[in-house]
N, C-alpha and C. Protein backbone atom coordinates (compact mmCIF):
# COMPACT_ATOMS: atom_id res chain seq x y z
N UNK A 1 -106.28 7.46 -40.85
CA UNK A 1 -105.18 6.56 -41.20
C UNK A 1 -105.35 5.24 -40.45
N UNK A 2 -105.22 4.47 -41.34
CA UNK A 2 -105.28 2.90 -40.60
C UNK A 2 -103.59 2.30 -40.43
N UNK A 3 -103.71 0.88 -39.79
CA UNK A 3 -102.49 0.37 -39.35
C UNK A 3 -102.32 -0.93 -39.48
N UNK A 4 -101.25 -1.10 -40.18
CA UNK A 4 -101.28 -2.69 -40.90
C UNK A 4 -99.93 -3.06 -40.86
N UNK A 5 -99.58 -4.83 -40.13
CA UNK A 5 -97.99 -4.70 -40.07
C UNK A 5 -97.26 -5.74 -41.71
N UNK A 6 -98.07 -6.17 -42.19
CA UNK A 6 -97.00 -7.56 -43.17
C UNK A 6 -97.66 -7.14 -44.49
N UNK A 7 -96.27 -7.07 -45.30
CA UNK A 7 -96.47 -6.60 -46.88
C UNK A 7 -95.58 -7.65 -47.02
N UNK A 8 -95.28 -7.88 -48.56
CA UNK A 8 -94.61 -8.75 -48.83
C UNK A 8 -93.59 -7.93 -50.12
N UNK A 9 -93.96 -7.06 -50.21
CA UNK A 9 -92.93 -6.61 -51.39
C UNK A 9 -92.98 -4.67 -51.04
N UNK A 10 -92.02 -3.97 -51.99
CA UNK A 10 -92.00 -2.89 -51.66
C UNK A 10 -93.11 -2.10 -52.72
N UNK A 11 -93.10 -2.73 -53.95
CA UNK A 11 -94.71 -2.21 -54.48
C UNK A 11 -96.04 -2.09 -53.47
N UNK A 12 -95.93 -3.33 -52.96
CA UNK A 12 -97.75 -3.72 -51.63
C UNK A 12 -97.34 -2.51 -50.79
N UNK A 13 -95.87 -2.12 -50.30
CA UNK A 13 -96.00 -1.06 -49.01
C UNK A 13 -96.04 0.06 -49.56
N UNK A 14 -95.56 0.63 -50.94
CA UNK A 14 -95.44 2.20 -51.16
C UNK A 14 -97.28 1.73 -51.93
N UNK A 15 -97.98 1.34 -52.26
CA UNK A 15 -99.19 1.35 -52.50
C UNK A 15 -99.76 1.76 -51.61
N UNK A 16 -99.43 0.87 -50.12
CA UNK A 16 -100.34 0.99 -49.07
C UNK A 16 -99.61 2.45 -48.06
N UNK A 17 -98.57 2.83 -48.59
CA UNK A 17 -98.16 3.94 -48.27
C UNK A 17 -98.71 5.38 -48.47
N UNK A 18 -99.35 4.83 -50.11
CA UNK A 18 -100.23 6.14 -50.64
C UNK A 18 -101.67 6.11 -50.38
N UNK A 19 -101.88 5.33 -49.35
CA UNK A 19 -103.10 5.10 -48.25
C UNK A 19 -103.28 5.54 -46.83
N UNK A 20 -101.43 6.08 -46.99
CA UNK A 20 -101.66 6.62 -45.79
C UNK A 20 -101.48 5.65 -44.48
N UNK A 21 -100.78 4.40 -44.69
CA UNK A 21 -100.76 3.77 -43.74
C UNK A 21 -99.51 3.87 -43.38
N UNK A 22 -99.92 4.02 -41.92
CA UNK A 22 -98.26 4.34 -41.06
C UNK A 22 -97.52 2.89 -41.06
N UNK A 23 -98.45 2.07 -41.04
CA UNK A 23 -98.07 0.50 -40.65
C UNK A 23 -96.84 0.18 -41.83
N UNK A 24 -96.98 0.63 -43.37
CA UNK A 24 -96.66 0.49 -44.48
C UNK A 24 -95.33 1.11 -44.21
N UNK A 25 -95.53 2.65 -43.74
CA UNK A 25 -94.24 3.11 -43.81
C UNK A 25 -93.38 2.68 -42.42
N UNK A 26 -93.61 2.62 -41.65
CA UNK A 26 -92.67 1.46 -40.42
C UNK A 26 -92.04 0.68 -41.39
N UNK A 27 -92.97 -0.35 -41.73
CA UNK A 27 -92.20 -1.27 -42.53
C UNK A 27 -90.84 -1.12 -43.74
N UNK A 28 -91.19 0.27 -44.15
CA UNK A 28 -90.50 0.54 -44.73
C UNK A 28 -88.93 1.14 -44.46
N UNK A 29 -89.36 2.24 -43.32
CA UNK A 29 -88.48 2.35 -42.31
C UNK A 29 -87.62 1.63 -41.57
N UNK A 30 -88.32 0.37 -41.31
CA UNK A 30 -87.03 -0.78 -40.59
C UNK A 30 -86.40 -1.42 -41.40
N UNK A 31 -87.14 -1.20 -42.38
CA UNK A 31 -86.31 -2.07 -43.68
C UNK A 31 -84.82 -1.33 -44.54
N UNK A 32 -85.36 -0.12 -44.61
CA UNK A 32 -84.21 0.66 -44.93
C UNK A 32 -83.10 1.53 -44.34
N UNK A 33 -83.53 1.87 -43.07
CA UNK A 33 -82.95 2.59 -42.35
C UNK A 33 -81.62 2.44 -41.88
N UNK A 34 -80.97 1.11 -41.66
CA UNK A 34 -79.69 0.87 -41.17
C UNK A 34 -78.70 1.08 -42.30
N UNK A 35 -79.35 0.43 -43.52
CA UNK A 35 -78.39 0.16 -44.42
C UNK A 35 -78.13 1.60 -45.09
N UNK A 36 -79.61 2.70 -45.18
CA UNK A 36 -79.19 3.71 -45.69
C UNK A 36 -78.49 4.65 -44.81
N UNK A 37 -78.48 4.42 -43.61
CA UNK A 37 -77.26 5.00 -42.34
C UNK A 37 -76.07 4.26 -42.48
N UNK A 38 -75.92 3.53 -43.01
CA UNK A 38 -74.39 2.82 -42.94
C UNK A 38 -73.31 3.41 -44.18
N UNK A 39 -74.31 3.50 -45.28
CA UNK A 39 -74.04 3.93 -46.24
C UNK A 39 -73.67 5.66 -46.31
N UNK A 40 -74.70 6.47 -45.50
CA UNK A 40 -74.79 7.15 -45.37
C UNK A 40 -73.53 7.95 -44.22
N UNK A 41 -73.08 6.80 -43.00
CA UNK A 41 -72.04 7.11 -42.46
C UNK A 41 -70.68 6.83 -42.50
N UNK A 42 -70.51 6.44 -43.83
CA UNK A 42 -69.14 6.57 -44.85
C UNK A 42 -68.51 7.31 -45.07
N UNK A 43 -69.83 8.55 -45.22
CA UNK A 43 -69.31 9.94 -46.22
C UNK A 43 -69.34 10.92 -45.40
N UNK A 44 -70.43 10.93 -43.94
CA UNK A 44 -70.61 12.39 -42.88
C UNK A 44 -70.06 11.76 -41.58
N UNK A 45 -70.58 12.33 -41.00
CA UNK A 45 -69.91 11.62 -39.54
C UNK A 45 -71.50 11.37 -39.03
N UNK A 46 -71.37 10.72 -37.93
CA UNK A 46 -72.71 9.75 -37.64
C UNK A 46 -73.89 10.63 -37.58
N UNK A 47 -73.81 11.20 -36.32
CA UNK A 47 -75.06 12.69 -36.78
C UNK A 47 -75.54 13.15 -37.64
N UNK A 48 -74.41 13.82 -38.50
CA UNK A 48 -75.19 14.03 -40.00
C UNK A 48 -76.00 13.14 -40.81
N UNK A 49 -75.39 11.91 -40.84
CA UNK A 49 -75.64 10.87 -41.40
C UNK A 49 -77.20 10.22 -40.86
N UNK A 50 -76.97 10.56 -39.01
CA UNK A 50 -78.63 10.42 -39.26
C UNK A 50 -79.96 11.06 -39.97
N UNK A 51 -79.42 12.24 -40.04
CA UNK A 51 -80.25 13.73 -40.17
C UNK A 51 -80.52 13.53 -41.56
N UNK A 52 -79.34 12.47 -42.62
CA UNK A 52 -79.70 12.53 -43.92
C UNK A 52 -81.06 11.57 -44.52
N UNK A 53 -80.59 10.79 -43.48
CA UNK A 53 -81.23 9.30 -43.70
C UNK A 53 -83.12 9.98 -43.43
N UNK A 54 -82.65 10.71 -41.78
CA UNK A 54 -84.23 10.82 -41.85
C UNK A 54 -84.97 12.31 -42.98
N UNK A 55 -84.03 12.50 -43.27
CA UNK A 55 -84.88 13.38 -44.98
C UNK A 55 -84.89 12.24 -45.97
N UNK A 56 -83.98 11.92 -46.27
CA UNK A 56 -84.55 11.07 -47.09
C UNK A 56 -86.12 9.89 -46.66
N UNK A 57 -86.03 9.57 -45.56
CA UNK A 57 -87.38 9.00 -44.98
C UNK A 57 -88.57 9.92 -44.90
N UNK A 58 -88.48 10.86 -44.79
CA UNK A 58 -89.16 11.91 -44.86
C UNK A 58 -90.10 12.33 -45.57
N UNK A 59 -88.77 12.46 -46.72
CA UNK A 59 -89.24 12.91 -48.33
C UNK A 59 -89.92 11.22 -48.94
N UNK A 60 -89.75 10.43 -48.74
CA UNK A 60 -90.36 9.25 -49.06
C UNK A 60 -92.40 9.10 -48.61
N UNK A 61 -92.42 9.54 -47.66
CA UNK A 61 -93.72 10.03 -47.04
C UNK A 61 -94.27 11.37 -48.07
N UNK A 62 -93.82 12.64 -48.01
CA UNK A 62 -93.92 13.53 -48.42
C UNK A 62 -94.15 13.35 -50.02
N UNK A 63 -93.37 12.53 -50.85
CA UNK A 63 -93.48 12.43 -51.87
C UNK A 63 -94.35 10.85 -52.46
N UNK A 64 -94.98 10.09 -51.66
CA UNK A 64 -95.48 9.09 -51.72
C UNK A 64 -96.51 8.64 -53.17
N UNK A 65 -96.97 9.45 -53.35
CA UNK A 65 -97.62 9.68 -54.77
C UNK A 65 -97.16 9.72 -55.60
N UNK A 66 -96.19 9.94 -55.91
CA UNK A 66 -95.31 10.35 -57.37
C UNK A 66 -94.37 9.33 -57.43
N UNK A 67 -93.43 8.54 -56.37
CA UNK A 67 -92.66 7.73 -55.85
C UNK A 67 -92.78 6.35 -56.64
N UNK A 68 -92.17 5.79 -57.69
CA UNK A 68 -92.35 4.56 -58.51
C UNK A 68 -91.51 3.60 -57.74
N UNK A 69 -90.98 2.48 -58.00
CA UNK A 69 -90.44 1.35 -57.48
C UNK A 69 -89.65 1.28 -58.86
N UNK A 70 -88.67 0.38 -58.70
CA UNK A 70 -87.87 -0.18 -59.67
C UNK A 70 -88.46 -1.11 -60.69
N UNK A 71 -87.43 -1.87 -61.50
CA UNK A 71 -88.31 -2.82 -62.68
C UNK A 71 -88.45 -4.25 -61.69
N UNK A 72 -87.61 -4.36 -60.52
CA UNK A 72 -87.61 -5.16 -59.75
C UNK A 72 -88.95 -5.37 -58.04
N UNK A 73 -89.40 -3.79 -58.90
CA UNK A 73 -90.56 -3.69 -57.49
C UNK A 73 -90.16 -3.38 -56.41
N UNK A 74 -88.98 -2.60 -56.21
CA UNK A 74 -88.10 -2.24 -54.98
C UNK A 74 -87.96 -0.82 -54.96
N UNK A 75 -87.91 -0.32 -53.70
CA UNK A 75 -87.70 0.98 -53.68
C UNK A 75 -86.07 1.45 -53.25
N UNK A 76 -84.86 0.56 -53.00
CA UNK A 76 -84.00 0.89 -53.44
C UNK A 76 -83.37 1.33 -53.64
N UNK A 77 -83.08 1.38 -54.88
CA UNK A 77 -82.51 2.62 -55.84
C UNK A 77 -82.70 3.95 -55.65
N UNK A 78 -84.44 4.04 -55.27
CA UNK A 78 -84.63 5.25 -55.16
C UNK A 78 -84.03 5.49 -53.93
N UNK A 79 -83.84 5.46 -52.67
CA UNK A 79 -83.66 5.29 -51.75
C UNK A 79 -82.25 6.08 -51.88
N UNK A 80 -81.37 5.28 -52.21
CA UNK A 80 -79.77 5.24 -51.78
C UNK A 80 -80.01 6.61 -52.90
N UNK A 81 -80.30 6.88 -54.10
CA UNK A 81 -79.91 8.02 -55.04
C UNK A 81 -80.37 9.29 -53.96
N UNK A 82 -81.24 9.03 -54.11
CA UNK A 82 -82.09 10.31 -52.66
C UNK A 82 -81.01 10.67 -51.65
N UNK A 83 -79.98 9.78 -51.09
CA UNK A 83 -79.54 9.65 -50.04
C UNK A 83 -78.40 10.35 -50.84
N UNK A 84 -77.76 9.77 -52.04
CA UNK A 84 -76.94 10.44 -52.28
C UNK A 84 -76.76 11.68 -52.79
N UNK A 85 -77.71 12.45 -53.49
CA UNK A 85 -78.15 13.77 -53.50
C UNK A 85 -77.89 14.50 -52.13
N UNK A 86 -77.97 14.09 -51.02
CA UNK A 86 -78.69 14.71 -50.18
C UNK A 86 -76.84 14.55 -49.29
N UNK A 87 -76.57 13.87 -49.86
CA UNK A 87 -74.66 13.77 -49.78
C UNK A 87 -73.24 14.81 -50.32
N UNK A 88 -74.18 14.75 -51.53
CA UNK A 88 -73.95 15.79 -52.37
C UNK A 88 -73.84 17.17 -52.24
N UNK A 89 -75.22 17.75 -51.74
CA UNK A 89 -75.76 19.06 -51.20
C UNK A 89 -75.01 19.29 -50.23
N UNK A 90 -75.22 17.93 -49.18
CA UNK A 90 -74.40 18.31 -47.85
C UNK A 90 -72.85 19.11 -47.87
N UNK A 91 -71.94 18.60 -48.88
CA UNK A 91 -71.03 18.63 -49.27
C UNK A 91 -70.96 20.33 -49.92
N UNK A 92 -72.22 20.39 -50.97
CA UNK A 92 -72.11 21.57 -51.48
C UNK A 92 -72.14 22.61 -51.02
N UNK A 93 -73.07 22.63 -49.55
CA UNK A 93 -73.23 23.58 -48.59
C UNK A 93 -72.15 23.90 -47.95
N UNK A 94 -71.25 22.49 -47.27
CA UNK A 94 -70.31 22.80 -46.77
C UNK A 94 -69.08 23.58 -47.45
N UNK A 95 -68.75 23.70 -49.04
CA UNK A 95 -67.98 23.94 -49.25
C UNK A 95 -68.52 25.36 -49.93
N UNK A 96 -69.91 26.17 -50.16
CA UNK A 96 -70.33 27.35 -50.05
C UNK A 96 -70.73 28.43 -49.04
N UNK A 97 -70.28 27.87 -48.00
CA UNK A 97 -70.76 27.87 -46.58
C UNK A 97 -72.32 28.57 -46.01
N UNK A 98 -72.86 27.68 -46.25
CA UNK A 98 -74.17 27.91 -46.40
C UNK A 98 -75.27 26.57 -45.41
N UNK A 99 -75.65 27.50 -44.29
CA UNK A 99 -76.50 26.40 -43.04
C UNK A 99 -77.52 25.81 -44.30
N UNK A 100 -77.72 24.46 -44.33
CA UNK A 100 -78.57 23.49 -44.70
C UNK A 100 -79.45 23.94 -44.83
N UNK A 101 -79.99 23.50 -43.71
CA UNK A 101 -81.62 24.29 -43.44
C UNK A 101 -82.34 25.27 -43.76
N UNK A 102 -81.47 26.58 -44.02
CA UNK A 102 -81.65 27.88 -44.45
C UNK A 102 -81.81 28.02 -45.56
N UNK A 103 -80.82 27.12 -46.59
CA UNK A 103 -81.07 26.54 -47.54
C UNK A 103 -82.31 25.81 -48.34
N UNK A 104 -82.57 24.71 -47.57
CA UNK A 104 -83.91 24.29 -47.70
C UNK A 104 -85.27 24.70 -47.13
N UNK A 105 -85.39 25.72 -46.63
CA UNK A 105 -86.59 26.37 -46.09
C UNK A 105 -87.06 27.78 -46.88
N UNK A 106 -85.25 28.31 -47.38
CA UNK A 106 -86.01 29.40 -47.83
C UNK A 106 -85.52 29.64 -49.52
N UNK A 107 -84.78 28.60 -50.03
CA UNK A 107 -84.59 28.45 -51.22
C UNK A 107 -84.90 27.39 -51.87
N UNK A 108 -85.55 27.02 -51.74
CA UNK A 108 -86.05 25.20 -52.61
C UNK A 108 -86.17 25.23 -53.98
N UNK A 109 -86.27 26.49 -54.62
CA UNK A 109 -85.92 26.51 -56.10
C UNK A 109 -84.69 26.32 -56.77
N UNK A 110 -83.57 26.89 -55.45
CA UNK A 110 -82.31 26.74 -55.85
C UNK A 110 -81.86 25.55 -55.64
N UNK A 111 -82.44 24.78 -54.30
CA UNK A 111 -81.77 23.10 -54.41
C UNK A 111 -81.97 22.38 -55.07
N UNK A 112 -83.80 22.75 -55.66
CA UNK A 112 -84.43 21.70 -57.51
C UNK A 112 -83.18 22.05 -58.51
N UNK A 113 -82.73 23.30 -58.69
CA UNK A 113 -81.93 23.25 -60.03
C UNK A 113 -80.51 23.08 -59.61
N UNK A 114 -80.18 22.99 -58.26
CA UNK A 114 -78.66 22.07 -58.48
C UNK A 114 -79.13 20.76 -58.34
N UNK A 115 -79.96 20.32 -57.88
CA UNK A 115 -79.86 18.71 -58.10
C UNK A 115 -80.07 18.18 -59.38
N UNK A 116 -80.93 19.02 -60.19
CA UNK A 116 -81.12 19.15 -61.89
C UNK A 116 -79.76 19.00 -62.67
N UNK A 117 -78.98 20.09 -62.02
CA UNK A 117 -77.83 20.09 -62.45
C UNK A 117 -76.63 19.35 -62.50
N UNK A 118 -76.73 18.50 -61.26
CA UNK A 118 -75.73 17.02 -60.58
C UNK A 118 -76.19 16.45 -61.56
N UNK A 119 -77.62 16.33 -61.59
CA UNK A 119 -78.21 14.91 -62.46
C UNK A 119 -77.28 14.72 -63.90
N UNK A 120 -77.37 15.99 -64.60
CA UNK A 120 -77.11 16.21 -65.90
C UNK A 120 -76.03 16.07 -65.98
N UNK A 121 -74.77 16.56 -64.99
CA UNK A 121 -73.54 16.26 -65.08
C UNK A 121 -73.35 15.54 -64.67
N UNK A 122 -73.79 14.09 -64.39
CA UNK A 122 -73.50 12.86 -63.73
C UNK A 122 -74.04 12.07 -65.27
N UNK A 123 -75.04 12.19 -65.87
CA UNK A 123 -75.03 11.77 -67.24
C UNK A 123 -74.27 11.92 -68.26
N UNK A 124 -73.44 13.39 -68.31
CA UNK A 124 -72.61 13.32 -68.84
C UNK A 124 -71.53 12.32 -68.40
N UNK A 125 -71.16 12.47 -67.44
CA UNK A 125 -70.06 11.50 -66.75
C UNK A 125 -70.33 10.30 -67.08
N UNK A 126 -71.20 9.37 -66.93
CA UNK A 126 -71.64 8.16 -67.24
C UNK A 126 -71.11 8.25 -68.86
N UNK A 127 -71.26 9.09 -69.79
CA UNK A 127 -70.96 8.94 -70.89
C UNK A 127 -69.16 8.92 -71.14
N UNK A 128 -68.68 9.53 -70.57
CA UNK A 128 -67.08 9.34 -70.54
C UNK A 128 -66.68 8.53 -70.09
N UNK A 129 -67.05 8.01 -68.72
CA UNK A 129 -66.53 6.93 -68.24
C UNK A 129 -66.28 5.59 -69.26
N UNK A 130 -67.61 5.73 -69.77
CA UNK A 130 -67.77 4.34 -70.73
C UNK A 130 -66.49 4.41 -71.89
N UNK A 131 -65.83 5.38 -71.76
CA UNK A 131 -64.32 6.00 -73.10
C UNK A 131 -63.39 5.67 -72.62
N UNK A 132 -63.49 5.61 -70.74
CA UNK A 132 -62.15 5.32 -70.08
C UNK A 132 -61.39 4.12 -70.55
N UNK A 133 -60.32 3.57 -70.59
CA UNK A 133 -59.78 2.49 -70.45
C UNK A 133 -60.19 1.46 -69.60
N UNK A 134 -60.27 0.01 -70.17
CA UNK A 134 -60.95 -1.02 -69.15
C UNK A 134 -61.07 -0.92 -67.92
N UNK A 135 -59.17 -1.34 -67.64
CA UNK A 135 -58.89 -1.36 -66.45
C UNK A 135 -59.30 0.09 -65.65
N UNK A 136 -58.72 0.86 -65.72
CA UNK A 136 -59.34 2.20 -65.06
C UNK A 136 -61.06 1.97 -64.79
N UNK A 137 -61.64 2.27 -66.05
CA UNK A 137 -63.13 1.98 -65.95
C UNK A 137 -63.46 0.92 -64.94
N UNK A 138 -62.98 -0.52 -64.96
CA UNK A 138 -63.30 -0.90 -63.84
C UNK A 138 -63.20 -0.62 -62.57
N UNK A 139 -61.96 0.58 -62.10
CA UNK A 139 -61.92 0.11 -61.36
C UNK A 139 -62.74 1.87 -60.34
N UNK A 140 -63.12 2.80 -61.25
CA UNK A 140 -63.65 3.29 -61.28
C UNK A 140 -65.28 3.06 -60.86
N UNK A 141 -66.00 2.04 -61.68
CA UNK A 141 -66.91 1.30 -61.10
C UNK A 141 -67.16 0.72 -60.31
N UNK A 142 -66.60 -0.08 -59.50
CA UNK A 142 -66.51 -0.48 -58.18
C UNK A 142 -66.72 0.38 -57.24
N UNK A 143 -65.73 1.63 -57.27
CA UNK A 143 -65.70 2.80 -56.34
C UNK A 143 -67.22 3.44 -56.69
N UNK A 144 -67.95 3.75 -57.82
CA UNK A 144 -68.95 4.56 -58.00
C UNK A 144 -70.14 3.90 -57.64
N UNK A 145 -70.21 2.35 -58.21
CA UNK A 145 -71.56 1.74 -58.65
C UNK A 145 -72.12 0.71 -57.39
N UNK A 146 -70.27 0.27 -57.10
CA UNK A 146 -70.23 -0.82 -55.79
C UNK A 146 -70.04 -0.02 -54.47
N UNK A 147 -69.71 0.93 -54.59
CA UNK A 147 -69.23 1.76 -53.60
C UNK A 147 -68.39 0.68 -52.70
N UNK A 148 -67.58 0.14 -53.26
CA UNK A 148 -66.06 -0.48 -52.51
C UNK A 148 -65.19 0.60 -51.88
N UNK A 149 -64.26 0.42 -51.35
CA UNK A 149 -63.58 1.29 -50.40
C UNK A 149 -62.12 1.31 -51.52
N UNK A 150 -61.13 1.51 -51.58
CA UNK A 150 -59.71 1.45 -52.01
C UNK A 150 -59.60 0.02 -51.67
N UNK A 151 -59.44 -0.26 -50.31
CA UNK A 151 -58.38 -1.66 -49.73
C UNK A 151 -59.55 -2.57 -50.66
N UNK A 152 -61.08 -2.59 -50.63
CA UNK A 152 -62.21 -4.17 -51.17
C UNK A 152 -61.41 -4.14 -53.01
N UNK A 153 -61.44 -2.75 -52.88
CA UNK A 153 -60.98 -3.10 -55.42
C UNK A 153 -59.63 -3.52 -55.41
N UNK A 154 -59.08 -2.99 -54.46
CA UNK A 154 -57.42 -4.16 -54.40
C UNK A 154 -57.71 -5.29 -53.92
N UNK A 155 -58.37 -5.71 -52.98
CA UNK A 155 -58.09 -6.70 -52.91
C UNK A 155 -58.97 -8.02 -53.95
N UNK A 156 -59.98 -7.26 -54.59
CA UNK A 156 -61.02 -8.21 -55.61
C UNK A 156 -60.07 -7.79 -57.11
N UNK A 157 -59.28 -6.72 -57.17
CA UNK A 157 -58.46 -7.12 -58.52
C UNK A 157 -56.97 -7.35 -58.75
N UNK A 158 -56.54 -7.70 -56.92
CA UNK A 158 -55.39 -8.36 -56.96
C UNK A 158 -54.07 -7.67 -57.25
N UNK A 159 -54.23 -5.92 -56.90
CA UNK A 159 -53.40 -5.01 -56.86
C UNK A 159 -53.37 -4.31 -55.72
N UNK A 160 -52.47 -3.44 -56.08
CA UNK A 160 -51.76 -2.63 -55.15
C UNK A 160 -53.30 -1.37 -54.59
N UNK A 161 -53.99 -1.19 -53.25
CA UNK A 161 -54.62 0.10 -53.18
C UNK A 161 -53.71 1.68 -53.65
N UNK A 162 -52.35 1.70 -54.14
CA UNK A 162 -51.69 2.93 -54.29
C UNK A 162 -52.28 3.35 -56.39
N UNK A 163 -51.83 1.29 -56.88
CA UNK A 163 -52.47 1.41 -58.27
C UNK A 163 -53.97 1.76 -58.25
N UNK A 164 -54.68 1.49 -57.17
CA UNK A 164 -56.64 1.82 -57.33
C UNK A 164 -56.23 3.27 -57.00
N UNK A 165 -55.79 4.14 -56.19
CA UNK A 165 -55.34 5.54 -56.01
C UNK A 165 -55.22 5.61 -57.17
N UNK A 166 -54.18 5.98 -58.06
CA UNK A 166 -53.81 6.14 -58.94
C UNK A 166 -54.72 5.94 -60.14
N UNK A 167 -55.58 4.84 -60.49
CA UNK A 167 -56.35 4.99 -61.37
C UNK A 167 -57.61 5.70 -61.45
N UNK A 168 -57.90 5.71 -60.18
CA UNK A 168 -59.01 6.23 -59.50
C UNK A 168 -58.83 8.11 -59.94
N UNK A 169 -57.70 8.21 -59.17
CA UNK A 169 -57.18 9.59 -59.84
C UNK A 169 -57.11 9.72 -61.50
N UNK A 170 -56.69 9.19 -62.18
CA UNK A 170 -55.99 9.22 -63.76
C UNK A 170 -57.68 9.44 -64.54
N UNK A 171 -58.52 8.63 -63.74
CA UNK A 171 -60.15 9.09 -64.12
C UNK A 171 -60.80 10.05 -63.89
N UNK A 172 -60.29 10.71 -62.44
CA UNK A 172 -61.25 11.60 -62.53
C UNK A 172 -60.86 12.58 -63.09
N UNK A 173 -59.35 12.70 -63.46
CA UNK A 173 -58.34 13.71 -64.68
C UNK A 173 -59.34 13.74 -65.76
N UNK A 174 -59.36 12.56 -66.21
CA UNK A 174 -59.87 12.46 -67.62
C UNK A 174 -60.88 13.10 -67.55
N UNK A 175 -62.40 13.29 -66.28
CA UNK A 175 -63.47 13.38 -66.63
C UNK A 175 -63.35 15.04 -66.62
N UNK A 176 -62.21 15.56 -65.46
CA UNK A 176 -62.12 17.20 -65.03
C UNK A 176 -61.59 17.79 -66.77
N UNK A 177 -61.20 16.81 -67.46
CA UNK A 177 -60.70 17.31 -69.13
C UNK A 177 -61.50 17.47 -69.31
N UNK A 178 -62.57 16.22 -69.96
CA UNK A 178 -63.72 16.54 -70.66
C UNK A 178 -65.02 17.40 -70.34
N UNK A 179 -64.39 17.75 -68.70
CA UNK A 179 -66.12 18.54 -68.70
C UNK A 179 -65.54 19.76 -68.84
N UNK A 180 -64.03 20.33 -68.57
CA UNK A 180 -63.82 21.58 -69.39
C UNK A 180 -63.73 21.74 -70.49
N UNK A 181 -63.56 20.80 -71.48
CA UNK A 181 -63.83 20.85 -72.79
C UNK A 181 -65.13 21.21 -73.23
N UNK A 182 -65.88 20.54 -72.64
CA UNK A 182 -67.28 21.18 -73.07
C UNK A 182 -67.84 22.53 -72.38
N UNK A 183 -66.93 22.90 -71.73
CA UNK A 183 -67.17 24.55 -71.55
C UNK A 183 -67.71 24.35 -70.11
N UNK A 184 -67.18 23.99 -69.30
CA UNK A 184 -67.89 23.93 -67.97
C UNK A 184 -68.61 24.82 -67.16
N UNK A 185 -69.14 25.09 -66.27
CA UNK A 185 -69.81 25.95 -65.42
C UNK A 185 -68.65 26.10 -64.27
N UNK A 186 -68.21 26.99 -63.16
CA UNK A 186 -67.71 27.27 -62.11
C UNK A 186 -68.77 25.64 -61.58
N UNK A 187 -70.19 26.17 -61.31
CA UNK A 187 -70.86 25.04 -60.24
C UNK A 187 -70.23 23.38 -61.08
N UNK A 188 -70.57 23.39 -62.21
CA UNK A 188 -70.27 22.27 -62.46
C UNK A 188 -68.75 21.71 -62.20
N UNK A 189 -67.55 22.22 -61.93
CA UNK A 189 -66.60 21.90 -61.75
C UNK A 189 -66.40 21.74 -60.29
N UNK A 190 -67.19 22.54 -59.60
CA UNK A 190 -67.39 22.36 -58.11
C UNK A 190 -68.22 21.15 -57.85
N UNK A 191 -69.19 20.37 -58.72
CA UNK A 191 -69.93 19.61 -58.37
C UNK A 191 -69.35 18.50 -58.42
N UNK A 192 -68.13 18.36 -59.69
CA UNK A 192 -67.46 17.36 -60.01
C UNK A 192 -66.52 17.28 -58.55
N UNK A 193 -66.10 18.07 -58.17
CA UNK A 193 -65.11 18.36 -56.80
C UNK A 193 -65.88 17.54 -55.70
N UNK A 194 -66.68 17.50 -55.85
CA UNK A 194 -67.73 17.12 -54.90
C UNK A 194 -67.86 15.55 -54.96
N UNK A 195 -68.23 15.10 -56.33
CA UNK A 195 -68.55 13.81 -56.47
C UNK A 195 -67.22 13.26 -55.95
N UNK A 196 -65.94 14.06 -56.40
CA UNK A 196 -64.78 13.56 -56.27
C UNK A 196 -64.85 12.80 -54.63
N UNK A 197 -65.12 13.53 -53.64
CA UNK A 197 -64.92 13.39 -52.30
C UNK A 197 -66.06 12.17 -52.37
N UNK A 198 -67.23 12.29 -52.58
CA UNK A 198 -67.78 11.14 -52.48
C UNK A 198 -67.00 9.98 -52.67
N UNK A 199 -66.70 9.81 -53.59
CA UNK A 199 -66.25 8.90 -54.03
C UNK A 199 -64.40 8.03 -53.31
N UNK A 200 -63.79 9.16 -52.92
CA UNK A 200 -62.71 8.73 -52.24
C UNK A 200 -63.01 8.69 -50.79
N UNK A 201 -63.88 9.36 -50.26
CA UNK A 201 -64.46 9.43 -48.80
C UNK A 201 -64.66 8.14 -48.52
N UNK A 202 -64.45 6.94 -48.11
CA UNK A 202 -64.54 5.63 -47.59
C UNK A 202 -64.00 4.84 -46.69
């Protein structure tokens, strides 16, 4: 392995990443690390929040080969989704009571097909949302896409945080309808439970 410090984009470092250069992934590491801990210590408490960040850094190494960049050449997206999966699980464990680790060491088939499974019911979701009512929908988006807090969507749409409560709630009604309408799963209604906390956790 060789060692190299200046890239200029996140395509040049996950290239030079799948070279095996530590220099590449530093870079990558200082680059992402605060913001995906900040983000990350929203939803756990700081500890956890480190522990997530460095799997997700982890798995970025580990998975370096397969690992694309955005249409923007950024790694990103991938980044924070990884992070939020890994938010998700945290959550799922906690509320199946089930040690992490034990989890991921000796079941990794079972964490591929719930994250399979978030995925799919988060596509569905994306598809209802878009049915919601404007206002709701917006303000729904903010909380999901912007990850704003309650007090930032009141105060950028000039209402009450009890009306962003409230709509915030009246959506995720709508979505807990439609995914029992389509015949839900126990996990899938638990997963939705889940996103729920994500999402008000701020």
């Amino acid at each position: 392995m060789h060692v190299e410090k200046s890239y200029e984009s996140d395509a040049n470092l996950l290239q030079s990443l799948r070279e095996e250069n530590i220099g590449a992934f530093k870079a990558l590491y200082d680059k992402y690390w605060e913001p995906l801990y900040m983000r990350a210590a929203k939803r756990v408490g700081v500890n956890d929040a480190k522990d997530l960040v460095q799997e997700v850094m982890t798995t970025l190494w580990l998975r370096r080969m397969f690992i694309v960049t955005d249409e923007n050449g950024e790694l990103s997206r991938y980044l924070f989704t990884a992070l939020k999966y890994r938010i998700i699980s945290y959550y799922t464990d906690r509320f199946a009571h089930i040690e992490k680790a034990e989890l991921f060491d000796a079941m990794p088939d079972v964490v591929e097909e719930k994250l399979l499974e978030t995925k799919q019911l988060e596509e569905f979701i994306e598809y209802e949302i878009n049915l919601l009512p404007d206002r709701i929908q917006q303000v729904f988006r903010l909380s999901r896409e912007n990850d704003l807090s309650v007090k930032q969507i009141a105060q950028i749409l000039h209402i009450s945080e009890q009306t962003v409560k409230n709509q915030l709630t009246e959506a995720l009604k709508r979505l807990r309808r439609a995914i029992r309408s389509k015949g839900a799963t126990d996990n899938e209604l638990l997963i939705l439970t889940i996103l729920s906390c994500y999402y008000f956790c701020s």
